[in-house]
C-alpha atoms as a PDB file:
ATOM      1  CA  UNK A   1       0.000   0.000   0.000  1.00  0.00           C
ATOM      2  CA  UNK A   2       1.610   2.951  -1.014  1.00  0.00           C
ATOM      3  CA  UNK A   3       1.282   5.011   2.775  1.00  0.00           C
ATOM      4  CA  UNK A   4       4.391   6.324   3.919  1.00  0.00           C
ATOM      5  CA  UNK A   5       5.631   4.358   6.949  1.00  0.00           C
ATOM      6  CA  UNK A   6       5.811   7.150   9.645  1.00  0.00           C
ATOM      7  CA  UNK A   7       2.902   9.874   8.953  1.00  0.00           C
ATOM      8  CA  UNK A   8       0.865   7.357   7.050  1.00  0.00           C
ATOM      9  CA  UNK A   9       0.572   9.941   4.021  1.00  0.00           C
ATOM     10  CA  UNK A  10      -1.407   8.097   0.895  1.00  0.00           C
ATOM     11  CA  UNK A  11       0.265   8.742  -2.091  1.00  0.00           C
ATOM     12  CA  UNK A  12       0.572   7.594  -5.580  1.00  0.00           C
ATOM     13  CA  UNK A  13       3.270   7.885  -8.702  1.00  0.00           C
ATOM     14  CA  UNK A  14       2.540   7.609 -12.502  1.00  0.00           C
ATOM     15  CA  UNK A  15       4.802   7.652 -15.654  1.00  0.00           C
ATOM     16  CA  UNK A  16       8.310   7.526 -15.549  1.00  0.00           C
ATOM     17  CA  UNK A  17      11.552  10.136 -16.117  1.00  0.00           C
ATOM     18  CA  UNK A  18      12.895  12.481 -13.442  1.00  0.00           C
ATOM     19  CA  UNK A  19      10.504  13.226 -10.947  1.00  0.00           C
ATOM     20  CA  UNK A  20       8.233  15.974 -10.320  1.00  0.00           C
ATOM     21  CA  UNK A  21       6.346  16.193  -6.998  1.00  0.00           C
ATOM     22  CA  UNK A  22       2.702  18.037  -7.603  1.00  0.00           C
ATOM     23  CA  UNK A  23       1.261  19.800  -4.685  1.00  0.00           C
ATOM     24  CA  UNK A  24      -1.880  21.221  -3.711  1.00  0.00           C
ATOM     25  CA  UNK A  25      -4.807  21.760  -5.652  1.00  0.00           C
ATOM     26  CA  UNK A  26      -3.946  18.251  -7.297  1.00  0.00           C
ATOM     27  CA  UNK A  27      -3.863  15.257  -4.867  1.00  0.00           C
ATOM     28  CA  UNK A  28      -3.444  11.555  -5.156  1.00  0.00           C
ATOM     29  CA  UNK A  29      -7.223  11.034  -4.324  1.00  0.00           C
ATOM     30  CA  UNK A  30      -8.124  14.015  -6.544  1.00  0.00           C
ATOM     31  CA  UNK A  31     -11.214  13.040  -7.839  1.00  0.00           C
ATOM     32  CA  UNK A  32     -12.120  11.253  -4.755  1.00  0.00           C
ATOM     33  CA  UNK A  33     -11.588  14.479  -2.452  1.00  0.00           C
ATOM     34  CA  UNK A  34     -13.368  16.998  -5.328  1.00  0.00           C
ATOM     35  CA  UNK A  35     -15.959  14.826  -7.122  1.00  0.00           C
ATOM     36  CA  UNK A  36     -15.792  13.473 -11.043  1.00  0.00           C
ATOM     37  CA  UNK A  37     -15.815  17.612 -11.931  1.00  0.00           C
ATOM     38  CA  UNK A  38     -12.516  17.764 -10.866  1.00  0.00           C
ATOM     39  CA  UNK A  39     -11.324  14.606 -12.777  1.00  0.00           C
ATOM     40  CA  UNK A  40      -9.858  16.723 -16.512  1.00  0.00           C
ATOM     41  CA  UNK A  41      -7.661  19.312 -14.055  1.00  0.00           C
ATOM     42  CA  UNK A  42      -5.823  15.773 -12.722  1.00  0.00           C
ATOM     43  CA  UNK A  43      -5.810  14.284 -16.469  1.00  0.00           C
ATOM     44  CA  UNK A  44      -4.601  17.563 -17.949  1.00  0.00           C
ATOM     45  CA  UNK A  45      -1.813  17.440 -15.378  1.00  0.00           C
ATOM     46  CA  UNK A  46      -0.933  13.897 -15.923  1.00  0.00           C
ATOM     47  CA  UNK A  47      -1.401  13.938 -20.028  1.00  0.00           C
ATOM     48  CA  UNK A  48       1.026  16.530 -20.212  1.00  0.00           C
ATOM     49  CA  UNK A  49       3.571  15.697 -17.661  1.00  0.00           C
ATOM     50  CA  UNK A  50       3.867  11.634 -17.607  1.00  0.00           C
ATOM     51  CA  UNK A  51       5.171  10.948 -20.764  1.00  0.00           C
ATOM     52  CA  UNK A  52       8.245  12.797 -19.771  1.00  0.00           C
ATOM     53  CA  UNK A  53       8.161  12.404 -16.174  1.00  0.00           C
ATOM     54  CA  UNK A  54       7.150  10.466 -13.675  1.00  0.00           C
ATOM     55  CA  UNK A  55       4.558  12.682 -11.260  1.00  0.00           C
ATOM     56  CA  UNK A  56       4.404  12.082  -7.724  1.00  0.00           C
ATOM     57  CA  UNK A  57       1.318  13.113  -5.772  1.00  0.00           C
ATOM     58  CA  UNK A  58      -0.135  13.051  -2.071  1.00  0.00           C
ATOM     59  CA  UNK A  59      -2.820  13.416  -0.225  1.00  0.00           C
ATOM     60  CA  UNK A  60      -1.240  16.420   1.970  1.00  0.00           C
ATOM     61  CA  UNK A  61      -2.234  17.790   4.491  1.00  0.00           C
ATOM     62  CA  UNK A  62      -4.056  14.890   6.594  1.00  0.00           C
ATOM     63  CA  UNK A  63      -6.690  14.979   3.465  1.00  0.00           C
ATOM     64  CA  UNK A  64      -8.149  11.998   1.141  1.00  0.00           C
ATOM     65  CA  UNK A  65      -6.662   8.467   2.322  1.00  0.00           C
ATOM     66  CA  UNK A  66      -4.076   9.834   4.686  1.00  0.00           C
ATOM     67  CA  UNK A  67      -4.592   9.617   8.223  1.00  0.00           C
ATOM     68  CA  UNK A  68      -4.956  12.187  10.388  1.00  0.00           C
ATOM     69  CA  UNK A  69      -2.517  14.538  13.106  1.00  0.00           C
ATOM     70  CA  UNK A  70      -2.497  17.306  14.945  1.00  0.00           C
ATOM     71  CA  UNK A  71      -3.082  20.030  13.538  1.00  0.00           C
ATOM     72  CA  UNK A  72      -1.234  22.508  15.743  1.00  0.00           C
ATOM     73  CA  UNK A  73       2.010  20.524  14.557  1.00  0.00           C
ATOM     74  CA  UNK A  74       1.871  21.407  11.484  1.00  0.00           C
ATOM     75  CA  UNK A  75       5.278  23.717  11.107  1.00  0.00           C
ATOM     76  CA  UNK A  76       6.852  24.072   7.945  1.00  0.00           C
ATOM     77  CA  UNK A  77       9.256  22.064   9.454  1.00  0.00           C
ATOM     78  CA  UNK A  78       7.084  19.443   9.529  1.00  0.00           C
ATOM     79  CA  UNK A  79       6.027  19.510   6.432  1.00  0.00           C
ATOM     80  CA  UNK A  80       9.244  19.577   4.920  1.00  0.00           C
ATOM     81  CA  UNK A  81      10.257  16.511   6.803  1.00  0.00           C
ATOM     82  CA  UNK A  82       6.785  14.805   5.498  1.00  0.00           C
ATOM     83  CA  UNK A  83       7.027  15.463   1.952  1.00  0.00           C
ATOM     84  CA  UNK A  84      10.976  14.660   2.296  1.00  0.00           C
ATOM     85  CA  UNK A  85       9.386  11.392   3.339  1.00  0.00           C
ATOM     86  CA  UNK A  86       6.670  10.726   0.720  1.00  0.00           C
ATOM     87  CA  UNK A  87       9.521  11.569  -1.808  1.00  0.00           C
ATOM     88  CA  UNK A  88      11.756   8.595   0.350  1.00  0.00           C
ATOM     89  CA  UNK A  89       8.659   6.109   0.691  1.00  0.00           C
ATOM     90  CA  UNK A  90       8.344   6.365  -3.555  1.00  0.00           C
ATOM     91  CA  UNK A  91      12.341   5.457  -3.816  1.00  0.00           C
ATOM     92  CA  UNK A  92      12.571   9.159  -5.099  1.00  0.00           C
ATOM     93  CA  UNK A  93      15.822  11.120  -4.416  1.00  0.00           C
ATOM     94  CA  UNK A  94      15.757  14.379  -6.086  1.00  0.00           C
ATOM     95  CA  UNK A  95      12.196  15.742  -7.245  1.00  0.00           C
ATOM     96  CA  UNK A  96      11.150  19.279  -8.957  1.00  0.00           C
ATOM     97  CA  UNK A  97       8.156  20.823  -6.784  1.00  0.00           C
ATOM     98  CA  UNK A  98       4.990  22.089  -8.885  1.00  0.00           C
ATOM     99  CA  UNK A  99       2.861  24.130  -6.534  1.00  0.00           C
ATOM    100  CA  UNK A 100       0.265  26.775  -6.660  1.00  0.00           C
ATOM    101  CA  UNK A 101      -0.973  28.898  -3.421  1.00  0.00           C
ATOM    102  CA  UNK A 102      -0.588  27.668  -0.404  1.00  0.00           C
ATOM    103  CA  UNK A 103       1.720  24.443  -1.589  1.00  0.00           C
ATOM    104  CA  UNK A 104       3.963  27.401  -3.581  1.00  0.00           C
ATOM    105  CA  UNK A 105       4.558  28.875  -0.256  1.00  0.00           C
ATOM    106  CA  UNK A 106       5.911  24.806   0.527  1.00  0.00           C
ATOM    107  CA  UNK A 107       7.558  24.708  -2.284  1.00  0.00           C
ATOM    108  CA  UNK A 108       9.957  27.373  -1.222  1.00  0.00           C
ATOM    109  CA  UNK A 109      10.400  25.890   2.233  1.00  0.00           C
ATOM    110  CA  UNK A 110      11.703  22.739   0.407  1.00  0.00           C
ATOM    111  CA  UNK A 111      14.159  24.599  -1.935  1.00  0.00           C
ATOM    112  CA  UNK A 112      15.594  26.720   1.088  1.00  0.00           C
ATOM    113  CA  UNK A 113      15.684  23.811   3.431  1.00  0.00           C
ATOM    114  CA  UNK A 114      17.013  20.631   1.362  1.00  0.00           C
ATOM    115  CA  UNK A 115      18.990  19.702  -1.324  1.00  0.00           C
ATOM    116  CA  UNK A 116      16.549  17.401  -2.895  1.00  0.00           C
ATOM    117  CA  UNK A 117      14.453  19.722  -5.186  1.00  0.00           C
ATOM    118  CA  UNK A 118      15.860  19.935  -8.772  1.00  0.00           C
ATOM    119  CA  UNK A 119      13.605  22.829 -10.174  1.00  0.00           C
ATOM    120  CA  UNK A 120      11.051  24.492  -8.841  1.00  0.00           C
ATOM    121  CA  UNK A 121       7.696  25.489 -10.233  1.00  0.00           C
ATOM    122  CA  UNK A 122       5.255  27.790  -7.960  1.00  0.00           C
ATOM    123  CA  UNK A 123       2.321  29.566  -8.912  1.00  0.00           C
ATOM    124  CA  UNK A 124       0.079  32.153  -6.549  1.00  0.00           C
ATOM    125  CA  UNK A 125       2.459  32.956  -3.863  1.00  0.00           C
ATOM    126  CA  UNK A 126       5.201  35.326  -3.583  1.00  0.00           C
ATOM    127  CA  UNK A 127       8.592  34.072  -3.728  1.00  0.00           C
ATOM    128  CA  UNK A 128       9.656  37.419  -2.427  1.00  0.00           C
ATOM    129  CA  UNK A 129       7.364  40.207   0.078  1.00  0.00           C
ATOM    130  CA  UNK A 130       4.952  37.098   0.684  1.00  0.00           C
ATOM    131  CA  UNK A 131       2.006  38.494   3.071  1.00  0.00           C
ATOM    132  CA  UNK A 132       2.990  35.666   5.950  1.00  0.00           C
ATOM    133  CA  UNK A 133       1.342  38.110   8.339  1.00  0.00           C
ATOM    134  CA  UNK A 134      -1.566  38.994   6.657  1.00  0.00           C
ATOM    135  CA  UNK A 135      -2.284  35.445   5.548  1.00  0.00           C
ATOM    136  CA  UNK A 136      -1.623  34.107   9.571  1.00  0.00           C
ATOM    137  CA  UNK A 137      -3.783  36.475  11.075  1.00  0.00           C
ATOM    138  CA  UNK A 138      -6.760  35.900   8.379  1.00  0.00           C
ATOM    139  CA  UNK A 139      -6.357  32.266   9.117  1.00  0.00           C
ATOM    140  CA  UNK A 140      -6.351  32.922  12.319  1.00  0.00           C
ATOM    141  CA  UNK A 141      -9.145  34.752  11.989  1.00  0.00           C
ATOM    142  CA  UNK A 142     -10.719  31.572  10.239  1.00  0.00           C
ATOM    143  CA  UNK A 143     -10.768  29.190  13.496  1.00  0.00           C
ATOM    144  CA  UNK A 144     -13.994  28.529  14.343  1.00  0.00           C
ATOM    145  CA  UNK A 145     -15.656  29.581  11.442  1.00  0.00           C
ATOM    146  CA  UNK A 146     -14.192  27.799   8.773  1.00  0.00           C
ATOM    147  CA  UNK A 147     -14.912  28.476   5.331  1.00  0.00           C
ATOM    148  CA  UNK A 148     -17.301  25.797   3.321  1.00  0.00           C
ATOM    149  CA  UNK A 149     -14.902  26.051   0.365  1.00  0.00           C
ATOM    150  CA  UNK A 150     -11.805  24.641   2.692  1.00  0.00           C
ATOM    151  CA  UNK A 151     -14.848  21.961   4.157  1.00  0.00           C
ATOM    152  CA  UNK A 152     -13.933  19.793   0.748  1.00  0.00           C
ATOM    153  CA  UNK A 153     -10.971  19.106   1.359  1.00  0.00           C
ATOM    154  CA  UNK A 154     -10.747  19.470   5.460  1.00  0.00           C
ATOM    155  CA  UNK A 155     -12.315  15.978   7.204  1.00  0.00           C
ATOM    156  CA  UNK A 156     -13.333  18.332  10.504  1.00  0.00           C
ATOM    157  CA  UNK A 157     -13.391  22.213  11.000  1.00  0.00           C
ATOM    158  CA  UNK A 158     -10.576  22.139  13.479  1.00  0.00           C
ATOM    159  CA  UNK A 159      -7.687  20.966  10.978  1.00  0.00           C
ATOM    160  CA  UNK A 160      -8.374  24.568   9.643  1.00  0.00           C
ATOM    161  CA  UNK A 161      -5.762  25.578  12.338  1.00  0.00           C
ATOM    162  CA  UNK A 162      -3.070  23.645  10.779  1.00  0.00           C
ATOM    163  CA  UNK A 163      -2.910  26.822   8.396  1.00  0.00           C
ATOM    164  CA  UNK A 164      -2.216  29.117  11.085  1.00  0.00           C
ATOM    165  CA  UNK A 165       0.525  26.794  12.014  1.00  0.00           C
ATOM    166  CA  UNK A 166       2.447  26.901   9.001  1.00  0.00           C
ATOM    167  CA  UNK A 167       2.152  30.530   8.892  1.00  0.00           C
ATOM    168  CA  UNK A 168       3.174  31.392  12.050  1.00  0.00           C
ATOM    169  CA  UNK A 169       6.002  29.240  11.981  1.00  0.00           C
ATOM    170  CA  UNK A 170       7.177  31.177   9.199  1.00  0.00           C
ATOM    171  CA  UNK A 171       6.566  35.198  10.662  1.00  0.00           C
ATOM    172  CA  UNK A 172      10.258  35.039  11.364  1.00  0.00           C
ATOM    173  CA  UNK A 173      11.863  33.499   8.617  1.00  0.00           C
ATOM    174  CA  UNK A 174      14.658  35.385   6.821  1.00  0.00           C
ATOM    175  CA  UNK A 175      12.551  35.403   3.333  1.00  0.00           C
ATOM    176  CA  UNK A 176      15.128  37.357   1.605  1.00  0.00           C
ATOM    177  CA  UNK A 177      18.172  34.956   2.259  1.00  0.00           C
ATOM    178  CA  UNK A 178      16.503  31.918   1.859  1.00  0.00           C
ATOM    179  CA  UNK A 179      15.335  32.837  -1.175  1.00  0.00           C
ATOM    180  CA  UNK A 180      18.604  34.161  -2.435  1.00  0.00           C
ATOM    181  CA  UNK A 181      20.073  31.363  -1.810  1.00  0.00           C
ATOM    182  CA  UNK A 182      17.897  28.897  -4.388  1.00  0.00           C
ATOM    183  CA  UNK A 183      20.437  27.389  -6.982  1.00  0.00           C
ATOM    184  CA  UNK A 184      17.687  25.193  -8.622  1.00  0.00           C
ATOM    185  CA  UNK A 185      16.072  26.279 -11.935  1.00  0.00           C
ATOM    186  CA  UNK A 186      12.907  28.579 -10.737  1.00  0.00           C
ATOM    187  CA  UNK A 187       9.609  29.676 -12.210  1.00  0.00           C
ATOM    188  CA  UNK A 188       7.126  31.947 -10.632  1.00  0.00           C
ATOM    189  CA  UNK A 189       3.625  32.494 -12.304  1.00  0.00           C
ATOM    190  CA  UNK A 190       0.763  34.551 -11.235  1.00  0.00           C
ATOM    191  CA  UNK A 191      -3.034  35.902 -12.168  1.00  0.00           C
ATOM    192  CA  UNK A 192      -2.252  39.639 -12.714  1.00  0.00           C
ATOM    193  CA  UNK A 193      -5.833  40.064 -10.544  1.00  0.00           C
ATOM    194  CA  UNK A 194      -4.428  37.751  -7.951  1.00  0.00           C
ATOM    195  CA  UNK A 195      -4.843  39.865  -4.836  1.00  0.00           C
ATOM    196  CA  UNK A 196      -7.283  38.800  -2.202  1.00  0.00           C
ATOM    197  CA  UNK A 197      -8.790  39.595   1.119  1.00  0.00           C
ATOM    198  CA  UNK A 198      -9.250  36.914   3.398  1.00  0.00           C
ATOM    199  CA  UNK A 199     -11.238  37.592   6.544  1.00  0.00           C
ATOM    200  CA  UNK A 200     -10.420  40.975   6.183  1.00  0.00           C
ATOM    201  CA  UNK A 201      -7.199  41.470   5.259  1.00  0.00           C
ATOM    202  CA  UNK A 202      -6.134  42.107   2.239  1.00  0.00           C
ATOM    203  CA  UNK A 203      -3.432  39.520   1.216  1.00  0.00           C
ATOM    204  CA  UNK A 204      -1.500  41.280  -1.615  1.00  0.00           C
ATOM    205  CA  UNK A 205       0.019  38.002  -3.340  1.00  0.00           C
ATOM    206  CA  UNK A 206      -0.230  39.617  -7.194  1.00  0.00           C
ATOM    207  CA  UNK A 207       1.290  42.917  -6.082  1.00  0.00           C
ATOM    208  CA  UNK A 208       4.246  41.219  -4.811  1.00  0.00           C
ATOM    209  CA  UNK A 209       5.072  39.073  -7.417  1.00  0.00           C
ATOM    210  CA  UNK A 210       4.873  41.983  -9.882  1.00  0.00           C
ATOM    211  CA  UNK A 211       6.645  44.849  -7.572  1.00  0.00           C
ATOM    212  CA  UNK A 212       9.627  41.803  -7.190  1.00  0.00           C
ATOM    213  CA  UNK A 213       9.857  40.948 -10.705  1.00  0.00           C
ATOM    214  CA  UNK A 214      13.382  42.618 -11.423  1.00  0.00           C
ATOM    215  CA  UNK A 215      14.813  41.286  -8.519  1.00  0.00           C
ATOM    216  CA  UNK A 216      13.148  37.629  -9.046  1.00  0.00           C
ATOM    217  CA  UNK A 217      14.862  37.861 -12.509  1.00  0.00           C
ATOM    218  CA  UNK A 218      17.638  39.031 -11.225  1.00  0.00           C
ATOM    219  CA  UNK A 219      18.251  36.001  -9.485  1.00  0.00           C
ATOM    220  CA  UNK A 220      17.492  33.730 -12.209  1.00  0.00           C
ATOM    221  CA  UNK A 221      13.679  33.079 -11.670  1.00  0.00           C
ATOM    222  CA  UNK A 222      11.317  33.274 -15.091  1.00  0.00           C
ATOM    223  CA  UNK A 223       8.407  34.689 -13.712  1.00  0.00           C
ATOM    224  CA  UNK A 224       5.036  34.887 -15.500  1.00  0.00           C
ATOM    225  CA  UNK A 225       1.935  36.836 -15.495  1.00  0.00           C
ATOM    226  CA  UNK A 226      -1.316  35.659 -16.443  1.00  0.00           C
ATOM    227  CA  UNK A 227      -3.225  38.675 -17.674  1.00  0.00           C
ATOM    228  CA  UNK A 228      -6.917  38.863 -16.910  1.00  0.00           C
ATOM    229  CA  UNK A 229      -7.025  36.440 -14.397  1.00  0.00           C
ATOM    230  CA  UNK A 230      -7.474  36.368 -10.005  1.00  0.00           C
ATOM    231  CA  UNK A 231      -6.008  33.408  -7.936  1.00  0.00           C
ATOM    232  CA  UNK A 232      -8.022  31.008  -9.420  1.00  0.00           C
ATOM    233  CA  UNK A 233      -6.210  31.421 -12.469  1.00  0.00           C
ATOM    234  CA  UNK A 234      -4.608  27.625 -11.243  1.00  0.00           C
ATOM    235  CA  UNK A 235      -8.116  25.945 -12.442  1.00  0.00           C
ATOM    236  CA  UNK A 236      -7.211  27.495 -16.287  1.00  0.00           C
ATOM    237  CA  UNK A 237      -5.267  24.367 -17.257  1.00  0.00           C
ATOM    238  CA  UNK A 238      -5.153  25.551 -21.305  1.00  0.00           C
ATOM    239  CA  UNK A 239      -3.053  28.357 -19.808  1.00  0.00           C
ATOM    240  CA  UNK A 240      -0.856  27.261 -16.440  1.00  0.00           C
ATOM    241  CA  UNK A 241      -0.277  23.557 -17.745  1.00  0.00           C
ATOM    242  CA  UNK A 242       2.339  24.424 -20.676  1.00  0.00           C
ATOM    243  CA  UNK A 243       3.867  26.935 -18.984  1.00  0.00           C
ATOM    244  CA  UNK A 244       4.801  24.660 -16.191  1.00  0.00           C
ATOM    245  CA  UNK A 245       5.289  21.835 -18.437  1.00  0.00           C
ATOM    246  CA  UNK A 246       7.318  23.695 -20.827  1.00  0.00           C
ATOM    247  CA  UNK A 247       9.837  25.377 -17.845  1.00  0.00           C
ATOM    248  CA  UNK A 248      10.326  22.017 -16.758  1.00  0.00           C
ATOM    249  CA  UNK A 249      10.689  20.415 -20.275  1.00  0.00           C
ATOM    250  CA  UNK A 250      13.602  22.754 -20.555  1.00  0.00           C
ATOM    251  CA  UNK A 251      15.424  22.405 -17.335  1.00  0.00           C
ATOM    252  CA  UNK A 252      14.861  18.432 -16.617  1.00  0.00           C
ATOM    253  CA  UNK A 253      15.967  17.263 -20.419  1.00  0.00           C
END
């Protein structure tokens, strides 16, 4: 059974080539978690990427067939260590990490804090001037009155707290020299009308990204912008799938 052997994370793999490790919004128990809908955003992943690659996914956090934990220990630390270990369960060293919101802000905390990720592919978060305030207090803010859009993926309202968690473990960490520091291959791509304001507070992820551009470049990231569309701009497959299939084309040949 493909569980990993300590955190009993469900996970599957499919095609074969270097690895790519696909975070949030896709899952191993995609359609499972989401409902048949949600079944041609996991095939237009996979019909793009497998013939080249072979895509690991998980059912991360504590969602789908994985079991559940506390969610107040839920530091990116922790998750680091848990994906490391998904990534070790599937006999995979080295991995590139495709994520988009919340699993973008991940996929930095892998490239900063292991030597395992071989490019690095993140969509709807800041790689640089990321709201980790903003975003802990509205989750924060959150507990206890949990949103029915995070109920389809959560299996009871308090694992909403594991998001305040992550966040707050990260209100002190050195963005700027961690992120300097990423040798890896690195693309950043965003909905130009990607701002938000979650429970209040306005979470500025699309003004980042742009206002950091130069510097981004600067250190060797390609990063995108997706004209026309918000944050959901991840569920536009026709547009976000070849550009994150065509970064890693080039860098994994």
């Amino acid at each position: 059974m493909p569980f990993t052997p300590d955190s009993g994370i469900w996970y599957e793999t499919h095609g074969s080539g270097p690895a790519v490790f696909v975070g949030l919004p896709l899952m191993a128990s995609h359609s499972e978690i989401f409902g048949p809908a949600a079944q041609p955003m996991l095939d237009a992943w996979l019909d793009a990427l497998t013939p080249r690659f072979t895509v690991l996914l998980a059912d991360y956090p504590g969602i789908g067939r994985s079991k559940d934990y506390d969610p107040s220990t839920m530091t990116a630390s922790r998750v680091v260590a848990d994906l490391l270990g998904v990534a070790d369960a599937a006999g995979i060293g080295r991995f590139a990490w495709a994520g988009y919101s919340w699993s973008g802000a991940v996929g930095l905390q892998l490239a900063t804090r292991s030597d395992r990720v071989s490019a690095l592919a993140i969509g709807g978060w800041p790689a640089l001037g990321a709201p980790y305030a903003a975003i802990h207090a509205a989750s924060v803010a959150k507990i206890g009155d949990v949103p029915e859009s995070a109920m389809v993926i959560l299996r009871d309202p308090d694992q909403y707290r594991q998001w305040s968690t992550f966040y707050a473990s990260l209100l002190d960490w050195p963005e700027a020299e961690a992120v300097a520091e990423i040798a890896c291959p690195k693309l950043l791509y965003f909905g130009g009308d990607g701002d938000l304001v979650e429970a209040g507070y306005p979470v500025p992820i699309a003004s980042a990204c742009r206002d950091n551009r130069n510097r981004l470049e600067a250190q060797g990231w390609q990063v995108d912008e997706i004209a026309g569309f918000g944050h959901e701009v991840i569920g536009q497959n026709q547009l976000v799938v070849p550009l994150v299939q065509n970064f890693l084309s080039g860098v994994l040949s």
